[in-house]
C-alpha atoms as a PDB file:
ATOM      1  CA  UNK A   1     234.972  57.549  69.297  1.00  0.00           C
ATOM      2  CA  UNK A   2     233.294  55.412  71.632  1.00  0.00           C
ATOM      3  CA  UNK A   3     233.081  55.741  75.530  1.00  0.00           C
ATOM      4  CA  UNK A   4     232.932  53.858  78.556  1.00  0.00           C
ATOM      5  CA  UNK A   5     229.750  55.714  80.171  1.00  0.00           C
ATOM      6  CA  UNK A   6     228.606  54.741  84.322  1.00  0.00           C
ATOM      7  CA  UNK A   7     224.902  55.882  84.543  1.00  0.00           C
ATOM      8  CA  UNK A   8     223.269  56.943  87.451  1.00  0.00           C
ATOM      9  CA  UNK A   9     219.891  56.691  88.112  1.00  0.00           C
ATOM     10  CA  UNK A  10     217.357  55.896  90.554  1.00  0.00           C
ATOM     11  CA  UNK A  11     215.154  55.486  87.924  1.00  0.00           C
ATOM     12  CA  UNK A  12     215.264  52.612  86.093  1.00  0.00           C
ATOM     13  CA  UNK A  13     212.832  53.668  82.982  1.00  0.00           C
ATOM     14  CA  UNK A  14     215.104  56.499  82.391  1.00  0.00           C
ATOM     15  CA  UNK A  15     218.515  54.723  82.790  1.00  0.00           C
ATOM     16  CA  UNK A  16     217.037  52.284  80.567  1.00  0.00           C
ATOM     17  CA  UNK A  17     216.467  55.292  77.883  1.00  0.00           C
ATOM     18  CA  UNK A  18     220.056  56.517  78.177  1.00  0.00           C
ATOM     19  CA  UNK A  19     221.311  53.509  78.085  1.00  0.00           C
ATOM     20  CA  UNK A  20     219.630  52.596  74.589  1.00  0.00           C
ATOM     21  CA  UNK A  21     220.892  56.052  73.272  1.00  0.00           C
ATOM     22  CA  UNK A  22     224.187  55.888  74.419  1.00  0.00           C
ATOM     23  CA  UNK A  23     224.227  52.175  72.953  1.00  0.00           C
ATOM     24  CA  UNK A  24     222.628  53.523  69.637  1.00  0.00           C
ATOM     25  CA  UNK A  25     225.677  56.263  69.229  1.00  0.00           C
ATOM     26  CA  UNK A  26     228.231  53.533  70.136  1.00  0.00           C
ATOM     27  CA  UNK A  27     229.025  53.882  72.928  1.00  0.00           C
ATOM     28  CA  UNK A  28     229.449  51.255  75.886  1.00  0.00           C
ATOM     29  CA  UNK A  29     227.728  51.541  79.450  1.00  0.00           C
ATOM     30  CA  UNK A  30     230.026  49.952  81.850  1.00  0.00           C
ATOM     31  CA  UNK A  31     227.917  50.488  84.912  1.00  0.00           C
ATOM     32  CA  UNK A  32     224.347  51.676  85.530  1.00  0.00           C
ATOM     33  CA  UNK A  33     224.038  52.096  89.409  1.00  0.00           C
ATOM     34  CA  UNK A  34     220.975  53.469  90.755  1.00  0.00           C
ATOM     35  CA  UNK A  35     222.329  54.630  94.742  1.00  0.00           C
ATOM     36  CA  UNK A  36     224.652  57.940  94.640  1.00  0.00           C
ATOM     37  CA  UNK A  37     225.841  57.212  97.738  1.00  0.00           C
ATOM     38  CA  UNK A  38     229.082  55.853  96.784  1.00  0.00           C
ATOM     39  CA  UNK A  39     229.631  57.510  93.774  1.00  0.00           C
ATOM     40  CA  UNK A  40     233.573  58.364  94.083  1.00  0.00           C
ATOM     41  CA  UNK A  41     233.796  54.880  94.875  1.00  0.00           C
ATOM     42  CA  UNK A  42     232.495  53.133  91.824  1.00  0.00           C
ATOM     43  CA  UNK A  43     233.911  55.739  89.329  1.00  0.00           C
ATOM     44  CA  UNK A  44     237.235  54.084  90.955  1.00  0.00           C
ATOM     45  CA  UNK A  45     235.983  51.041  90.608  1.00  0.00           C
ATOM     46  CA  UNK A  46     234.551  51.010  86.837  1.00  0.00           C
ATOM     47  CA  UNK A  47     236.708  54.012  85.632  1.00  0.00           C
ATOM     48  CA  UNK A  48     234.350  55.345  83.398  1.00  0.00           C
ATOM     49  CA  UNK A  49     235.608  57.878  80.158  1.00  0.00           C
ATOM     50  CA  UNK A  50     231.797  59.615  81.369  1.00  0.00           C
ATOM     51  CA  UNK A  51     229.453  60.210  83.808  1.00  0.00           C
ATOM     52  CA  UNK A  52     226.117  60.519  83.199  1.00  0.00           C
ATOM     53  CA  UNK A  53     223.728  61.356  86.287  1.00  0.00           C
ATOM     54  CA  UNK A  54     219.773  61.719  85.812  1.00  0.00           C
ATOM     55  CA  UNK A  55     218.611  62.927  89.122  1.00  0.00           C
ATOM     56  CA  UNK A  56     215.340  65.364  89.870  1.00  0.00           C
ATOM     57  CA  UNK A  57     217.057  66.612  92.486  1.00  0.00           C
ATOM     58  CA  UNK A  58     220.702  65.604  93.866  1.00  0.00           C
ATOM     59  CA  UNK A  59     221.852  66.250  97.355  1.00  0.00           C
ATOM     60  CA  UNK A  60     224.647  68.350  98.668  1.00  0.00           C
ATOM     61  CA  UNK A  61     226.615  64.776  98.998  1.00  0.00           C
ATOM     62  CA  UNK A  62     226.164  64.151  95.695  1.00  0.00           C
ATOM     63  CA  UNK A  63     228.143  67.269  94.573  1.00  0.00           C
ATOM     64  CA  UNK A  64     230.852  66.695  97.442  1.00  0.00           C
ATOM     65  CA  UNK A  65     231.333  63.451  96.069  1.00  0.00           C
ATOM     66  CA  UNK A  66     231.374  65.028  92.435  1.00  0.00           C
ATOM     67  CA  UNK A  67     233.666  67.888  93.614  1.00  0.00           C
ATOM     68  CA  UNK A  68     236.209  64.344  95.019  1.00  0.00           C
ATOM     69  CA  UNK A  69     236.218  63.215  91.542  1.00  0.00           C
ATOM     70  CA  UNK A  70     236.920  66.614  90.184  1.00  0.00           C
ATOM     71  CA  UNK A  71     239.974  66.586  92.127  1.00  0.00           C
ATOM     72  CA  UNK A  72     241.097  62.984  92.097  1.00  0.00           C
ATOM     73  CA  UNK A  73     239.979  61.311  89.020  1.00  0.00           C
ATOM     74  CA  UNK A  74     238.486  64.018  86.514  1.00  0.00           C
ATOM     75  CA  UNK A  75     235.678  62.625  84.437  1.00  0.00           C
ATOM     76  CA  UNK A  76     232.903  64.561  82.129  1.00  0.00           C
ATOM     77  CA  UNK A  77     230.056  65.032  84.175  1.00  0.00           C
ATOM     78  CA  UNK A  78     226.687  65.108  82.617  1.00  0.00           C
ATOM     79  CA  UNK A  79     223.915  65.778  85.291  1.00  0.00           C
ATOM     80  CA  UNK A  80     220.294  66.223  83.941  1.00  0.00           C
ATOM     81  CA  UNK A  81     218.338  67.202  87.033  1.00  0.00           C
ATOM     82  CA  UNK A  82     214.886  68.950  87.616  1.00  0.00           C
ATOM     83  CA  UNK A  83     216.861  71.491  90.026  1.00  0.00           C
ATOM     84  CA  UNK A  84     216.158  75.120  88.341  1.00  0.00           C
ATOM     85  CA  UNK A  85     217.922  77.020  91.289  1.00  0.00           C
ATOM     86  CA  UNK A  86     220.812  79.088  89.732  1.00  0.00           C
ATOM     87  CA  UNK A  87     222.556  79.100  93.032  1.00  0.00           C
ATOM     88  CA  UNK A  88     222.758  74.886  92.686  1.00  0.00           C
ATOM     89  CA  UNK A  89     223.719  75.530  89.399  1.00  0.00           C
ATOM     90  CA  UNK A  90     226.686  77.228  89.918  1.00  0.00           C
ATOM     91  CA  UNK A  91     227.657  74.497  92.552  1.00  0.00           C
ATOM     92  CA  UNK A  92     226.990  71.736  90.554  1.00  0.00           C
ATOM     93  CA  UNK A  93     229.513  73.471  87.933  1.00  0.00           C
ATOM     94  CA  UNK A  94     232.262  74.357  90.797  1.00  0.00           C
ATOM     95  CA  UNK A  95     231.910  70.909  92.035  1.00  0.00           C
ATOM     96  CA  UNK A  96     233.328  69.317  88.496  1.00  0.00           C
ATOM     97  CA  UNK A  97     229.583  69.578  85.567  1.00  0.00           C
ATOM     98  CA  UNK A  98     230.472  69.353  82.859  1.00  0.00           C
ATOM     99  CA  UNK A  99     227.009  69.798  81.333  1.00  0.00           C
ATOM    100  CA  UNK A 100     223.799  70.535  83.419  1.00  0.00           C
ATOM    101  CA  UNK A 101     220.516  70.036  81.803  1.00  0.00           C
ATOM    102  CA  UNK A 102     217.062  71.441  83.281  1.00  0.00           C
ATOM    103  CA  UNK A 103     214.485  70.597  80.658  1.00  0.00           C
ATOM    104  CA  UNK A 104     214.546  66.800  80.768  1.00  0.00           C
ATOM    105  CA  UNK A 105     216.034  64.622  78.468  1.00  0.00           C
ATOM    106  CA  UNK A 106     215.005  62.982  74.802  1.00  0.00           C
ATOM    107  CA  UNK A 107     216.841  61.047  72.730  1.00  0.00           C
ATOM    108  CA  UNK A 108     218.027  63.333  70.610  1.00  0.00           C
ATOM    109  CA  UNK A 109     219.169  65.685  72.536  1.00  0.00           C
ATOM    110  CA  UNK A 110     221.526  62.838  74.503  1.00  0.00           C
ATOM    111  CA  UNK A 111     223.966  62.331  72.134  1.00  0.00           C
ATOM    112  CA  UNK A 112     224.509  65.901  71.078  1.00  0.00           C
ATOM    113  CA  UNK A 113     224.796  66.946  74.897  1.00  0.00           C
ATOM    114  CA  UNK A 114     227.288  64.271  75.595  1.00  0.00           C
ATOM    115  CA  UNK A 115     229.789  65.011  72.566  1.00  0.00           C
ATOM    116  CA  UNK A 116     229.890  69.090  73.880  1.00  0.00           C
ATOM    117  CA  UNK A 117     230.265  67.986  77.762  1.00  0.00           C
ATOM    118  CA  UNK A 118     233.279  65.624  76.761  1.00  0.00           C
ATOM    119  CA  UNK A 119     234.583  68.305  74.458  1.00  0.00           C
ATOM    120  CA  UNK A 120     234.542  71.041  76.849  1.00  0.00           C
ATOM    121  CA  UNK A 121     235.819  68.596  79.864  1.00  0.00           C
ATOM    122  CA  UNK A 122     239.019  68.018  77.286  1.00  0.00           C
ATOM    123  CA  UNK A 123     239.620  71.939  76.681  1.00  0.00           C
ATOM    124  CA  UNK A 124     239.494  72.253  80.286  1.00  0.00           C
ATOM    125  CA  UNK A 125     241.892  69.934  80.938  1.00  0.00           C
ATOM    126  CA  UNK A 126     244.242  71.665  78.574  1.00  0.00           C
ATOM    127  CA  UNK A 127     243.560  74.378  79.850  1.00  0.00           C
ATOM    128  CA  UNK A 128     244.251  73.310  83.287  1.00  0.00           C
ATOM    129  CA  UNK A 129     247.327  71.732  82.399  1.00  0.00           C
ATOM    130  CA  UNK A 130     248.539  74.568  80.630  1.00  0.00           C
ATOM    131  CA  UNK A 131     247.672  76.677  83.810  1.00  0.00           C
ATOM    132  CA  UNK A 132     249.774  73.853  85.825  1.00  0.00           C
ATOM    133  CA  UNK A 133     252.710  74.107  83.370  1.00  0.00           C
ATOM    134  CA  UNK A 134     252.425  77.925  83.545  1.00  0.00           C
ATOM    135  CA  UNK A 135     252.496  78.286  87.313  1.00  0.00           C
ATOM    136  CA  UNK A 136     255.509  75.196  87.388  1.00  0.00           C
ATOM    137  CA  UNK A 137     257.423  77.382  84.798  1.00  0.00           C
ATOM    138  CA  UNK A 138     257.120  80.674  87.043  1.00  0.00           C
ATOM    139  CA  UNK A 139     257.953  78.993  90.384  1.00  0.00           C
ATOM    140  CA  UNK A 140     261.188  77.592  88.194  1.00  0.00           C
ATOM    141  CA  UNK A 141     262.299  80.675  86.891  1.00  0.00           C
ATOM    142  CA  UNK A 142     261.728  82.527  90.398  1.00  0.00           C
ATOM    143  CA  UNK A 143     263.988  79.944  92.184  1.00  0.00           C
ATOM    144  CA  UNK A 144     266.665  79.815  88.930  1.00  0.00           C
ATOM    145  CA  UNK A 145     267.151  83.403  89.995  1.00  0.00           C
ATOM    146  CA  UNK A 146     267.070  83.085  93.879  1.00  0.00           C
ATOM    147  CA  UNK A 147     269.685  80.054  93.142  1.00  0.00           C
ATOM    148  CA  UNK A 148     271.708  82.896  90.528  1.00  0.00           C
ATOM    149  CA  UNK A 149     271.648  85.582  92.924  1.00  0.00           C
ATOM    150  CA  UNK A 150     273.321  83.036  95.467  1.00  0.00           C
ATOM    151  CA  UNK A 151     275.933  81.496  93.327  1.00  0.00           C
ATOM    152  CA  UNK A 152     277.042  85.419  91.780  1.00  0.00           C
ATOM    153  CA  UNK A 153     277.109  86.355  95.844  1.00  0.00           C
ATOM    154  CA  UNK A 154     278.631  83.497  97.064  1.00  0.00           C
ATOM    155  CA  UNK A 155     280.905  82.000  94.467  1.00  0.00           C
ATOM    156  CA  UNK A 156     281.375  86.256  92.570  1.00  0.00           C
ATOM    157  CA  UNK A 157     279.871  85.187  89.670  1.00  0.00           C
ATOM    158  CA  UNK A 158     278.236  87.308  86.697  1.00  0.00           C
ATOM    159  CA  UNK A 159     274.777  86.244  86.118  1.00  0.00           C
ATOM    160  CA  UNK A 160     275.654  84.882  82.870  1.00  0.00           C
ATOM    161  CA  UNK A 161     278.070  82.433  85.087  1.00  0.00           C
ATOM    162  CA  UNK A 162     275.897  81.509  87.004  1.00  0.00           C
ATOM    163  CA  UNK A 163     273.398  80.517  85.433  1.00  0.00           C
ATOM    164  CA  UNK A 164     275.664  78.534  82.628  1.00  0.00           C
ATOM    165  CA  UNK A 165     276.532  76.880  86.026  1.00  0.00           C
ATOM    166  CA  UNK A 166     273.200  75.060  86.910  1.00  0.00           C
ATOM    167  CA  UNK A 167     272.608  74.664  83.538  1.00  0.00           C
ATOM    168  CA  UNK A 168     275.703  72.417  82.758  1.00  0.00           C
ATOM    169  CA  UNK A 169     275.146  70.894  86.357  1.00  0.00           C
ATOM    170  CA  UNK A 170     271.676  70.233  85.585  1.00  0.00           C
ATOM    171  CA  UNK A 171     272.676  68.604  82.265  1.00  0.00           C
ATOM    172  CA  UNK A 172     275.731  66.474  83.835  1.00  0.00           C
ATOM    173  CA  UNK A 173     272.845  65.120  86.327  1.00  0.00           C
ATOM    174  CA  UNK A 174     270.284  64.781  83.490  1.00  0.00           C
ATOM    175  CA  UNK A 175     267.904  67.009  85.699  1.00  0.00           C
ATOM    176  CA  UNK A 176     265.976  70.084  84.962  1.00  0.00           C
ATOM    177  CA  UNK A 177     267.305  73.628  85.659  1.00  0.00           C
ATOM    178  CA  UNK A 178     264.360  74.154  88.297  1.00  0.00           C
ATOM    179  CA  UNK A 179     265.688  70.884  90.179  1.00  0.00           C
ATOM    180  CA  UNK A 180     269.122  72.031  90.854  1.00  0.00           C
ATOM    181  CA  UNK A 181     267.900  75.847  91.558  1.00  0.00           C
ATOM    182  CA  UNK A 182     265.849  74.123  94.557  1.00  0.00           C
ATOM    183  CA  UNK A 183     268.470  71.948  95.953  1.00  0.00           C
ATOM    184  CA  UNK A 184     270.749  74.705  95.768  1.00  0.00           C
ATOM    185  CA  UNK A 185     268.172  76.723  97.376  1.00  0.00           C
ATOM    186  CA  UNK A 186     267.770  74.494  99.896  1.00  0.00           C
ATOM    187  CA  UNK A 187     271.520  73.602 100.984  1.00  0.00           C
ATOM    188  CA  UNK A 188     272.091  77.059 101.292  1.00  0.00           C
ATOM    189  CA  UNK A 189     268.255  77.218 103.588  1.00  0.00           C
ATOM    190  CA  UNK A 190     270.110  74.541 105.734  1.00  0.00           C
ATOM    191  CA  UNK A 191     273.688  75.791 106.074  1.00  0.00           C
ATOM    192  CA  UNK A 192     272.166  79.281 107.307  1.00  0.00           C
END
């Protein structure tokens, strides 16, 4: 598998080392920018598949702008930094890390460390999504039976009725049973 990688670096010895791994493995660097500034901004821009950051020690904006991409455009984040402080650490990890490395970087050790940051980054993102899908499934089934409870009260339904109700409404709108729970929900929020 190869990947786009953006490098960032304010050195230009080292980005030139990563670079020749990375290349060596396979895999492509798309951007090598050496100002962290506007890092949100060119991960937009160059849409990287990972990010690799050699720093000694990055700021606080640097992990605001790593916690934005976290949120906005997830990417593996691979920051090898001189920064030993466990408190950092854990910041640098909340803020979207995938990998943080303390004790410099050789060649051989680049490759290996990419391949588990962009592994775990993908089981997180299951993970995450399966979270999502949880949560969306729970919030669906609470309204279902807020929208049940209505219908039997209103309308002197069973439960059974109503809920074979907005399912064959659901299906004669080809919409999901969690869609017409809500706007049931809600039409009955507005006419009270």
């Amino acid at each position: 598998m190869s990947l786009r990688v953006m490098l960032v670096d304010k050195d230009p010895a080292r980005g030139a080392l990563l670079a020749e791994a990375l290349a060596q493995a396979g895999h492509t660097v798309i951007a090598q920018i050496r100002d962290d500034s506007h890092l949100a901004a060119e991960v937009s821009k160059h849409q990287p598949d990972v990010i690799v950051i050699d720093m000694e020690a990055p700021g606080r904006d640097t992990l605001e702008q790593m916690r934005e991409i976290g949120r906005d455009q997830p990417k593996p984040i691979i920051l090898f930094s001189d920064q030993r402080d466990p408190d950092y650490i854990r910041q640098a990890v909340q803020a979207g890390v995938s990998a943080y490395v303390v004790d410099g970087l050789s060649r051989e050790r680049i490759m290996p460390i990419v391949e588990v940051a962009v592994a775990r980054f993908r089981e997180f993102q299951a993970l995450k999504r399966e979270l999502d899908d949880t949560k969306n499934q729970l919030a669906d089934r609470k309204v279902i039976d807020k929208a049940k409870g209505l219908l039997m009260q209103k309308k002197g339904m069973s439960e059974n009725e109503a809920y074979q109700f907005l399912r064959k409404t659901a299906m004669s709108r080809n919409a999901r049973l969690g869609e017409v729970a809500r706007m049931l929900v809600s039409l009955e929020d507005l006419l009270t």
